[in-house]
PDB file of N, CA and C in Angstrom:
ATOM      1  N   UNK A   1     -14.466 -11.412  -8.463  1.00  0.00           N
ATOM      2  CA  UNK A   1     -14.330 -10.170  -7.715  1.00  0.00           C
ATOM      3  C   UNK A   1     -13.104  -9.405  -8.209  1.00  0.00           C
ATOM      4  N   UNK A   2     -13.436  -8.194  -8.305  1.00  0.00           N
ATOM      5  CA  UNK A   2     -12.052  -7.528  -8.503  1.00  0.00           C
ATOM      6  C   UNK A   2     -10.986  -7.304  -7.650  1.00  0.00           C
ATOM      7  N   UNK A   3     -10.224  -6.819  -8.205  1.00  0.00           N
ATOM      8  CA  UNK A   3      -8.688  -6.759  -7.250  1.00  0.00           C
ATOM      9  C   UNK A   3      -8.086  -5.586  -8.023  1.00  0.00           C
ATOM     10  N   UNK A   4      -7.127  -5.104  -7.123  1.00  0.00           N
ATOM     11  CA  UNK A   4      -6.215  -4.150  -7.012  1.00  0.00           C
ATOM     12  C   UNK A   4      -4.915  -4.568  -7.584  1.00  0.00           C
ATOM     13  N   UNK A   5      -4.189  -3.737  -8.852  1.00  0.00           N
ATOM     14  CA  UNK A   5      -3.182  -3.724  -9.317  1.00  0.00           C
ATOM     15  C   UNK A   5      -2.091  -2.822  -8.251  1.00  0.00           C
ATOM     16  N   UNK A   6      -1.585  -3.173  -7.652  1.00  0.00           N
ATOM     17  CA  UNK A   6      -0.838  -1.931  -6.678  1.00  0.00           C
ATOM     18  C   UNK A   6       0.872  -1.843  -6.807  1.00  0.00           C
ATOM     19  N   UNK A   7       1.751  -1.069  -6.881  1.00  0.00           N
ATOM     20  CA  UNK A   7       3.108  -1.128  -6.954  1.00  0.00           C
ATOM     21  C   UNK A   7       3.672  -0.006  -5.813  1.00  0.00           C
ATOM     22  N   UNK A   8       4.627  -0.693  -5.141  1.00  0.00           N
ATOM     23  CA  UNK A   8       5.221   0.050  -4.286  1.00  0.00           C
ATOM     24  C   UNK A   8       6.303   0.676  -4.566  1.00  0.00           C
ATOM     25  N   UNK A   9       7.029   1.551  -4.548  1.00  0.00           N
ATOM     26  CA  UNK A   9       8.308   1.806  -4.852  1.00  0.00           C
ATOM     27  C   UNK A   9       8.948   2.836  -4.177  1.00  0.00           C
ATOM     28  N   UNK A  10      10.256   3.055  -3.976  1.00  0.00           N
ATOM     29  CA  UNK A  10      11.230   3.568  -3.515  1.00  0.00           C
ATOM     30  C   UNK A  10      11.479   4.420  -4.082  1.00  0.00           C
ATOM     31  N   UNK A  11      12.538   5.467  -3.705  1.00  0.00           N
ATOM     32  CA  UNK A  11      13.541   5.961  -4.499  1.00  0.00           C
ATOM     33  C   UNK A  11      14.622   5.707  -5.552  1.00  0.00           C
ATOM     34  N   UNK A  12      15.107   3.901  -4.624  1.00  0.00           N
ATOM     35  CA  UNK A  12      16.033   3.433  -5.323  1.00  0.00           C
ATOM     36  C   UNK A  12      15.874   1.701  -5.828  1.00  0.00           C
ATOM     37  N   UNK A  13      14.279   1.425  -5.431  1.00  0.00           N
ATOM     38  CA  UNK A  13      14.164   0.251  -6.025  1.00  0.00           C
ATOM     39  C   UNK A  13      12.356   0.325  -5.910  1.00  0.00           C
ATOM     40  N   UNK A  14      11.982  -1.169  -6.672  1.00  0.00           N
ATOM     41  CA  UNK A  14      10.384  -1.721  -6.766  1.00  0.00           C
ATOM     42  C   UNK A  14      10.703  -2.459  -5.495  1.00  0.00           C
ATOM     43  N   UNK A  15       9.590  -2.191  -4.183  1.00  0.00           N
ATOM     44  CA  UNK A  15       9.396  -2.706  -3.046  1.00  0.00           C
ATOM     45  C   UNK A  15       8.714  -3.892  -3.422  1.00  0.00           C
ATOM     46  N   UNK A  16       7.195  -3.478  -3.688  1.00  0.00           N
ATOM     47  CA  UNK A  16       6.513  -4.709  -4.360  1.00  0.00           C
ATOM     48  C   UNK A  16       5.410  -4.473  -5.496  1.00  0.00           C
ATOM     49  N   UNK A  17       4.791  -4.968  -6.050  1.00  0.00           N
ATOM     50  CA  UNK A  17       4.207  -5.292  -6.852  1.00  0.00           C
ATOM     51  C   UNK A  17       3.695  -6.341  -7.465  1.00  0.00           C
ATOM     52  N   UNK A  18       1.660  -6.308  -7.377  1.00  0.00           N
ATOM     53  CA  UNK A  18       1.108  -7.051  -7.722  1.00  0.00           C
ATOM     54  C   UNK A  18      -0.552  -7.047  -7.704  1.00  0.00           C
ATOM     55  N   UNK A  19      -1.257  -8.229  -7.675  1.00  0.00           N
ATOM     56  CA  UNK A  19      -2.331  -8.310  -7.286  1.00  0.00           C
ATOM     57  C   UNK A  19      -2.729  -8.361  -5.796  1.00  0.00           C
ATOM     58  N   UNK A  20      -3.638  -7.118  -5.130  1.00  0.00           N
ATOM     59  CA  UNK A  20      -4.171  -7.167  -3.944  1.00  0.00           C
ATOM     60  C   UNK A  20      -5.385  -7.159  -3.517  1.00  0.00           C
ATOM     61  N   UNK A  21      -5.940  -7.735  -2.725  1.00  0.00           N
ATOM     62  CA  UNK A  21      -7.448  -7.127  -2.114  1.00  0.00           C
ATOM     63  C   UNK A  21      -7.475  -5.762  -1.431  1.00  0.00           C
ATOM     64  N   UNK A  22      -6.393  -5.417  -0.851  1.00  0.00           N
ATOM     65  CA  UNK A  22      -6.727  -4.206   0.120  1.00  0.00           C
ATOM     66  C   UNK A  22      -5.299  -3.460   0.218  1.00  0.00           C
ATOM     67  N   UNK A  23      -5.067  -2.304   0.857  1.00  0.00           N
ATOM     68  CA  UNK A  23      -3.822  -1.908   0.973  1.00  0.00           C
ATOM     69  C   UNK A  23      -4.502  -0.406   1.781  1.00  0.00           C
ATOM     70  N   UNK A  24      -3.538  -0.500   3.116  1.00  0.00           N
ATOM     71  CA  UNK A  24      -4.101   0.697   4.008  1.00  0.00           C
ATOM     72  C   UNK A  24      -1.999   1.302   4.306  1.00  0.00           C
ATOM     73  N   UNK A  25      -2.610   2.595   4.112  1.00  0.00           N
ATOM     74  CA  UNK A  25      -1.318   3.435   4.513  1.00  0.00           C
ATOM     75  C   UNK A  25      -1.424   4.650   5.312  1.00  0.00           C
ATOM     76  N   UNK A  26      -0.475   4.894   5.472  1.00  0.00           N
ATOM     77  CA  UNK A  26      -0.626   6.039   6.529  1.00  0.00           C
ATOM     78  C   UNK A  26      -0.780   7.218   6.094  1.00  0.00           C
ATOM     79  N   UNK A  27      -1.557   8.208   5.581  1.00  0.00           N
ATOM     80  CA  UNK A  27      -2.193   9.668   5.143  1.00  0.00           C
ATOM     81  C   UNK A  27      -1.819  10.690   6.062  1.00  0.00           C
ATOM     82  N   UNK A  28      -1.760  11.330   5.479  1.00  0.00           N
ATOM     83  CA  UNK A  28      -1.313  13.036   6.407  1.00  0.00           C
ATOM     84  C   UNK A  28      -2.360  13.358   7.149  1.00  0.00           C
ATOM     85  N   UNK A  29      -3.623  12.936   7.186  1.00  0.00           N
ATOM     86  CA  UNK A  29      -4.646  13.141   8.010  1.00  0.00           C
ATOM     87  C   UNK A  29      -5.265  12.045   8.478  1.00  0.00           C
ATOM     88  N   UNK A  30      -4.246  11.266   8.397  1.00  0.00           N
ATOM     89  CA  UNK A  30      -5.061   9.831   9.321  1.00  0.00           C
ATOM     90  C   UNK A  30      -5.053   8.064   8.222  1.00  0.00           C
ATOM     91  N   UNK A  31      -5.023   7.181   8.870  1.00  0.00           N
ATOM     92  CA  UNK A  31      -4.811   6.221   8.036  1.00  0.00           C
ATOM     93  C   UNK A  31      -6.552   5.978   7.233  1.00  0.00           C
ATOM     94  N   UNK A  32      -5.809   5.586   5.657  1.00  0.00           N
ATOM     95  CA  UNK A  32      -6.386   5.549   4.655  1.00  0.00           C
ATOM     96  C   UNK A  32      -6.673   3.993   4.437  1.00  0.00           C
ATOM     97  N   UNK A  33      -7.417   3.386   4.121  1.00  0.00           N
ATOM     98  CA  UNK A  33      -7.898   1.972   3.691  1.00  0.00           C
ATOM     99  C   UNK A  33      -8.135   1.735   1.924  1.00  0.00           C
ATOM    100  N   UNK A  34      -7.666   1.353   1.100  1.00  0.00           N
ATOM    101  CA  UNK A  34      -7.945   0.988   0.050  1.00  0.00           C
ATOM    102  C   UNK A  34      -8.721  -0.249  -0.221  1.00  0.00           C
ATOM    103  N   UNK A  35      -9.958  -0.873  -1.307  1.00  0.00           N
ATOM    104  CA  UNK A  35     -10.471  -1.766  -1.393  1.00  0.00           C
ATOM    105  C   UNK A  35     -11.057  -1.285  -2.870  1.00  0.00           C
ATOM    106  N   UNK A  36     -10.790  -2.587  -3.265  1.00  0.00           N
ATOM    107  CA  UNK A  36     -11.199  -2.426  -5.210  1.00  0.00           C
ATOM    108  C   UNK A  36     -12.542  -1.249  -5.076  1.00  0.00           C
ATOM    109  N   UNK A  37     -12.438  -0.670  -6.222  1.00  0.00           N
ATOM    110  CA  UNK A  37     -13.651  -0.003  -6.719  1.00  0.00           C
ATOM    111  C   UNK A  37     -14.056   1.008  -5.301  1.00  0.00           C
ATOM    112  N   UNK A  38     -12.738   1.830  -5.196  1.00  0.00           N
ATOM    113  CA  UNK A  38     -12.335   3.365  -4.303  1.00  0.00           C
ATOM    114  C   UNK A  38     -12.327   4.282  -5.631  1.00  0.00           C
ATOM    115  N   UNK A  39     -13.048   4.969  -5.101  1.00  0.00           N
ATOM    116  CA  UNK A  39     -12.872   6.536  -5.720  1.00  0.00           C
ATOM    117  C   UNK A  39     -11.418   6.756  -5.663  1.00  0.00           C
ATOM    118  N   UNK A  40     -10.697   7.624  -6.746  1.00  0.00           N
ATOM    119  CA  UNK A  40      -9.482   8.139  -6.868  1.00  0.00           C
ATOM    120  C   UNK A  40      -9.246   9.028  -6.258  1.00  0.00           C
ATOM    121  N   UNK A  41      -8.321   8.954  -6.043  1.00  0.00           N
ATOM    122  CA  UNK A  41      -7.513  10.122  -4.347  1.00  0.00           C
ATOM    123  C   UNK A  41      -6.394  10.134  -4.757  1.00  0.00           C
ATOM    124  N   UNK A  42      -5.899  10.959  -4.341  1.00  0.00           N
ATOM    125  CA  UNK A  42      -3.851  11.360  -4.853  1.00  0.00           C
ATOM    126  C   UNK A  42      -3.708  12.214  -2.967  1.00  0.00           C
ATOM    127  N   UNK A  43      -3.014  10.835  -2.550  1.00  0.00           N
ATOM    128  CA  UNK A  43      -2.898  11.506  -0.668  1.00  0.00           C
ATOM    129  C   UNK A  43      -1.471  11.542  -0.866  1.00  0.00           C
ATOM    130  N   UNK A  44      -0.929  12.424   0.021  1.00  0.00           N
ATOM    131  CA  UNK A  44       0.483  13.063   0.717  1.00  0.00           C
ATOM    132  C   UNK A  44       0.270  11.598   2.269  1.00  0.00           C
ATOM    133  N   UNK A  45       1.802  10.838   1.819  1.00  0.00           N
ATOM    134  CA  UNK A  45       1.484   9.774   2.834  1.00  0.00           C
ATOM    135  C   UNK A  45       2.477  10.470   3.997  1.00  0.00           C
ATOM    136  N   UNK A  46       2.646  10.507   5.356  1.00  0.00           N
ATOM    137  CA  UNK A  46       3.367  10.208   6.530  1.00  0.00           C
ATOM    138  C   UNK A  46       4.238   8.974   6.839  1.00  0.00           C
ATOM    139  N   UNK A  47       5.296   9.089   7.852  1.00  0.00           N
ATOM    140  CA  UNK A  47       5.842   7.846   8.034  1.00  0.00           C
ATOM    141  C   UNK A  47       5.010   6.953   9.232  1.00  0.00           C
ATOM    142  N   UNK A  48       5.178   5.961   8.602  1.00  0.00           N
ATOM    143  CA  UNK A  48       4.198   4.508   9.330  1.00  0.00           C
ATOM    144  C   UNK A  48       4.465   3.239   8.810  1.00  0.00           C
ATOM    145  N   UNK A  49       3.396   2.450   8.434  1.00  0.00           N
ATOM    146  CA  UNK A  49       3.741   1.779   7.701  1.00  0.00           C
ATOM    147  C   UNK A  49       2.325   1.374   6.712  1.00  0.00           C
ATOM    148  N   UNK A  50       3.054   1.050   5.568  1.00  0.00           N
ATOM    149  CA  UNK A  50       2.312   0.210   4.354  1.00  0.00           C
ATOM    150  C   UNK A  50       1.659  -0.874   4.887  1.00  0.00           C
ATOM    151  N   UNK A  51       0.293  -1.180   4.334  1.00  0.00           N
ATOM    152  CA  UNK A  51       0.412  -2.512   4.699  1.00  0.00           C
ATOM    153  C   UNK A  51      -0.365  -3.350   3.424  1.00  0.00           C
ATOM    154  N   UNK A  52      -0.248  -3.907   2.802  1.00  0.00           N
ATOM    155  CA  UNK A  52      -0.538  -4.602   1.759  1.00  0.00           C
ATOM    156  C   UNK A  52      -1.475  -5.873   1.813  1.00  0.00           C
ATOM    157  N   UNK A  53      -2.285  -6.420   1.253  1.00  0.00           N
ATOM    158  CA  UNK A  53      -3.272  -7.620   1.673  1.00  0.00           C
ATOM    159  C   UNK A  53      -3.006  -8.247  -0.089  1.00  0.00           C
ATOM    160  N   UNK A  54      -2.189  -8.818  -0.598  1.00  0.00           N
ATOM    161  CA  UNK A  54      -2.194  -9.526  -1.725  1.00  0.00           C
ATOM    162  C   UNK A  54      -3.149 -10.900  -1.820  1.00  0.00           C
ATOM    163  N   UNK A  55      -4.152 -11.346  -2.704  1.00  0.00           N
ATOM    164  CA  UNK A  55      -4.612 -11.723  -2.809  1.00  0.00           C
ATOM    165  C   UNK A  55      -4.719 -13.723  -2.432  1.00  0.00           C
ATOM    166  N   UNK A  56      -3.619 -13.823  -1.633  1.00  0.00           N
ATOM    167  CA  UNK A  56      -3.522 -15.073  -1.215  1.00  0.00           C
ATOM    168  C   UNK A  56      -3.782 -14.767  -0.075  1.00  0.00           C
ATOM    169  N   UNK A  57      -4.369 -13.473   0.737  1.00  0.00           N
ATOM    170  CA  UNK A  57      -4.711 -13.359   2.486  1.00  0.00           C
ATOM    171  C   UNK A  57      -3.527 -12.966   3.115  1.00  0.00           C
ATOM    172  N   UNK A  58      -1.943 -13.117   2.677  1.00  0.00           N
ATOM    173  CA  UNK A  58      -1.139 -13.017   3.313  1.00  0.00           C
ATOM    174  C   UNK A  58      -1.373 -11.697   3.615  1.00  0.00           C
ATOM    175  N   UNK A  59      -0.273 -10.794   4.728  1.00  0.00           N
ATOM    176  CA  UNK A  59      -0.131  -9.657   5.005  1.00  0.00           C
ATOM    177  C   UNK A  59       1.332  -8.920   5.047  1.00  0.00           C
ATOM    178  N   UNK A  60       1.875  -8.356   3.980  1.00  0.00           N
ATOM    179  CA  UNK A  60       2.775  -7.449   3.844  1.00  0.00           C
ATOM    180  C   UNK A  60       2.738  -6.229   4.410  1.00  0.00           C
ATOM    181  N   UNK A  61       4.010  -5.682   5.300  1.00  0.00           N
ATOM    182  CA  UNK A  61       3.947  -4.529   5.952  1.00  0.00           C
ATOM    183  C   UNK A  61       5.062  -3.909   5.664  1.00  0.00           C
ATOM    184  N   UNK A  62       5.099  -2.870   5.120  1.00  0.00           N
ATOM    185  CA  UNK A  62       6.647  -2.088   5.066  1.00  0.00           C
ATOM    186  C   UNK A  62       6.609  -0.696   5.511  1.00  0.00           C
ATOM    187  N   UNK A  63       7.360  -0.270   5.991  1.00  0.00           N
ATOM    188  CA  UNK A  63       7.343   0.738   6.785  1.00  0.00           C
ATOM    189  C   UNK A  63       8.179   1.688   6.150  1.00  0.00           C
ATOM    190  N   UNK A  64       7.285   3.050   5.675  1.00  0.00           N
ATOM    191  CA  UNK A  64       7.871   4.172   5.319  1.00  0.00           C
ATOM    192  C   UNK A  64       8.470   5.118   6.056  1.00  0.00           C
ATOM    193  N   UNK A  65       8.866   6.378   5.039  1.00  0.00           N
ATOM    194  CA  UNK A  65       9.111   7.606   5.606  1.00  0.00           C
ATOM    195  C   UNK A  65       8.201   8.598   5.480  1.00  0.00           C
ATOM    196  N   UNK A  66       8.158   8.647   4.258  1.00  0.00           N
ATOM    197  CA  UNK A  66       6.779   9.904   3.611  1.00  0.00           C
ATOM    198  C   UNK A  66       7.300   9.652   2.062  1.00  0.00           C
ATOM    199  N   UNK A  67       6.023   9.842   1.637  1.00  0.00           N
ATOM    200  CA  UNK A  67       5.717   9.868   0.174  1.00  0.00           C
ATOM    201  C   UNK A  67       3.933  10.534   0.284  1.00  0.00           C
ATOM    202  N   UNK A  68       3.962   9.358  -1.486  1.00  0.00           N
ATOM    203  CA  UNK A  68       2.597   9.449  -1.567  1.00  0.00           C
ATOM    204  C   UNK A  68       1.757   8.653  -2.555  1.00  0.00           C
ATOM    205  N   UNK A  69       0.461   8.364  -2.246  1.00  0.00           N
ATOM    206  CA  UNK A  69      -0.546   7.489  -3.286  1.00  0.00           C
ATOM    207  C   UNK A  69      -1.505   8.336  -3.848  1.00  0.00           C
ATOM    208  N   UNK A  70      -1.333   7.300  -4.891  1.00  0.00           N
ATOM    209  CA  UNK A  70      -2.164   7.606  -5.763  1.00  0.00           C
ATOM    210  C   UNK A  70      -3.312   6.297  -6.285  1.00  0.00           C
ATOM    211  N   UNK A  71      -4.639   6.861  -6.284  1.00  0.00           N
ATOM    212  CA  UNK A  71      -5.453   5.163  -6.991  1.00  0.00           C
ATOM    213  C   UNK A  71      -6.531   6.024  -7.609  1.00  0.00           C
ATOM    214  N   UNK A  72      -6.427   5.216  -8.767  1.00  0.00           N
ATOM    215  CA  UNK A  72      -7.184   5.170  -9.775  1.00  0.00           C
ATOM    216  C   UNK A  72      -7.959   3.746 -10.319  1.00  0.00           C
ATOM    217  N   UNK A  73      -8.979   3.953 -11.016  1.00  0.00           N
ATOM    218  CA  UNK A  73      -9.668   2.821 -11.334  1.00  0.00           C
ATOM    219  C   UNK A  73      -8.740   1.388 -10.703  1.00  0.00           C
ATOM    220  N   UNK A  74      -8.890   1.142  -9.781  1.00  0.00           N
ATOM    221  CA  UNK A  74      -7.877   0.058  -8.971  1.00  0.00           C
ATOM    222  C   UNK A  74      -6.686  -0.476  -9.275  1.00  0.00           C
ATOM    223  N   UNK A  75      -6.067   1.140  -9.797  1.00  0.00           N
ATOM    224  CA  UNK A  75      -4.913   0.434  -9.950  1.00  0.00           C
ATOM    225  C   UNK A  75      -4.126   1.264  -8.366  1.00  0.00           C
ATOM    226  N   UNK A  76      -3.112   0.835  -7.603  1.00  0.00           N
ATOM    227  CA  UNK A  76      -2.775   1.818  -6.206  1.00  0.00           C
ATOM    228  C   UNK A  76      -1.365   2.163  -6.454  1.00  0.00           C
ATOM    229  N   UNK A  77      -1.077   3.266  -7.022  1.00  0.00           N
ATOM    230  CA  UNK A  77       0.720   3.801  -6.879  1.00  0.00           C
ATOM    231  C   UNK A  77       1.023   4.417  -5.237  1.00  0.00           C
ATOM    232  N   UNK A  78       1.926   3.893  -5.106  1.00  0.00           N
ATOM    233  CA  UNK A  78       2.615   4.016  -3.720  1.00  0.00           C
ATOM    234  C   UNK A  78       4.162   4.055  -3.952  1.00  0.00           C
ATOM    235  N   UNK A  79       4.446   6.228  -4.119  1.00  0.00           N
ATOM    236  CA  UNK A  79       5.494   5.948  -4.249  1.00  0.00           C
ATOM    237  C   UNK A  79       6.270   6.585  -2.822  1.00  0.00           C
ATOM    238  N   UNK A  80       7.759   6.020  -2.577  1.00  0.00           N
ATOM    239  CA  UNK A  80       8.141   6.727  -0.883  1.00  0.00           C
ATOM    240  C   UNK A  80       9.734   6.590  -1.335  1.00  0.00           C
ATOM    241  N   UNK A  81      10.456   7.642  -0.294  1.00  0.00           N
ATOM    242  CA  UNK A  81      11.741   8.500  -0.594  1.00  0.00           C
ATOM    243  C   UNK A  81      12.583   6.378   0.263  1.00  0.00           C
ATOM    244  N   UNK A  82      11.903   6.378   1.221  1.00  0.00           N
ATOM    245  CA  UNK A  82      12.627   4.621   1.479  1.00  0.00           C
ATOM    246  C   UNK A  82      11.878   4.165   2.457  1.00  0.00           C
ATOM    247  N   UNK A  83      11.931   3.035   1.823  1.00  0.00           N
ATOM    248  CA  UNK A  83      11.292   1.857   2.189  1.00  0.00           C
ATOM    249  C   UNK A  83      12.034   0.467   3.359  1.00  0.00           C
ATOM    250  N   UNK A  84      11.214  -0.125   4.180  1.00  0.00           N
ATOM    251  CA  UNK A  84      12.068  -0.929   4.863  1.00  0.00           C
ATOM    252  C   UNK A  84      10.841  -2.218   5.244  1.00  0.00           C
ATOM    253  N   UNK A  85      11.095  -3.526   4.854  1.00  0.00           N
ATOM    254  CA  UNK A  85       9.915  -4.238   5.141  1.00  0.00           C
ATOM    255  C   UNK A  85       9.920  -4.620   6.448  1.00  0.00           C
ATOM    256  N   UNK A  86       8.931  -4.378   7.085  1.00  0.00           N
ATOM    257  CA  UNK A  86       8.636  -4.812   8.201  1.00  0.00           C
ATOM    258  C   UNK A  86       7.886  -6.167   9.098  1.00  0.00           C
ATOM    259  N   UNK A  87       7.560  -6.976   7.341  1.00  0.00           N
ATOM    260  CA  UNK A  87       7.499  -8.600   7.526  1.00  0.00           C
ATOM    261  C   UNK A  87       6.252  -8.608   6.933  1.00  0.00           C
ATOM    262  N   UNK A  88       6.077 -10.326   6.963  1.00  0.00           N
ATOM    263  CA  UNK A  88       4.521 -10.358   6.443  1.00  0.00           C
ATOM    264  C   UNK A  88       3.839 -11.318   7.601  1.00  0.00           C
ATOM    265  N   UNK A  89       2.787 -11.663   7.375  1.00  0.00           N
ATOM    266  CA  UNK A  89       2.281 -12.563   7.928  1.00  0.00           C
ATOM    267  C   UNK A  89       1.311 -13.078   7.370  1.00  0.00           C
ATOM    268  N   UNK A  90       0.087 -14.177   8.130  1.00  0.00           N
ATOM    269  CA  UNK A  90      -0.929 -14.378   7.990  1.00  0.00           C
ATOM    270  C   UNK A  90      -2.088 -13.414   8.006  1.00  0.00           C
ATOM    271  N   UNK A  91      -3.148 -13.435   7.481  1.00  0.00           N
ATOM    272  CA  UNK A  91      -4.241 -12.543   7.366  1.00  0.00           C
ATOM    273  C   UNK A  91      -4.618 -12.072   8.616  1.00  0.00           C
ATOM    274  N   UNK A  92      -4.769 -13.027  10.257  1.00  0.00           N
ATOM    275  CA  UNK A  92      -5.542 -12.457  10.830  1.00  0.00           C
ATOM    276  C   UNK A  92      -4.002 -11.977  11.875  1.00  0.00           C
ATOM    277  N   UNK A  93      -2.967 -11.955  11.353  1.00  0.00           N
ATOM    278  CA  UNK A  93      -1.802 -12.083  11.988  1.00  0.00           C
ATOM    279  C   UNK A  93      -1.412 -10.317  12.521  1.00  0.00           C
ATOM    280  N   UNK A  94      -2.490  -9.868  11.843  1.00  0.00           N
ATOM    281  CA  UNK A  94      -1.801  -7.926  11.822  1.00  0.00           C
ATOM    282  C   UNK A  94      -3.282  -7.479  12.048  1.00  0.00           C
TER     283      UNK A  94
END
């Protein structure tokens, strides 16, 4: 199955980066869901939070200000002015 190349980043550093199944963020018109093999979109993000699904099930959450994504053939750029993690957990944990 495929997977998602995704990188997060800051202003002033790489948040994260890697292999994911899924990654949902917060959109200027409402939260957005990513999953391999999405049509390409370039969204204006809001502050909320990131939330990341890397391919071991865990669940990464970091909480923005505003930025924005971009995905293309599965790869997901997520870039934001700052970043703050807001923890991870287990899959069914969020």
């Amino acid at each position: 199955m495929a997977n998602l190349e995704v990188d997060l980043v800051a202003a002033d550093r790489s948040v994260w980066s890697g292999e994911a199944r899924m990654v949902s963020a917060p959109a200027a018109d409402g939260e957005i869901g990513i999953l391999p093999g999405h049509s390409p979109v370039l969204t204006v993000l809001r502050p909320g939070t990131v939330r990341i699904t890397p391919v071991d099930g865990t669940v990464r959450a970091v909480r923005i200000d505003a930025g924005f994504m971009s995905v293309d053939t599965n790869r997901v750029t997520v870039v934001v002015d700052t970043a703050e993690d807001a923890g991870s957990g287990s899959a069914g944990a969020r």
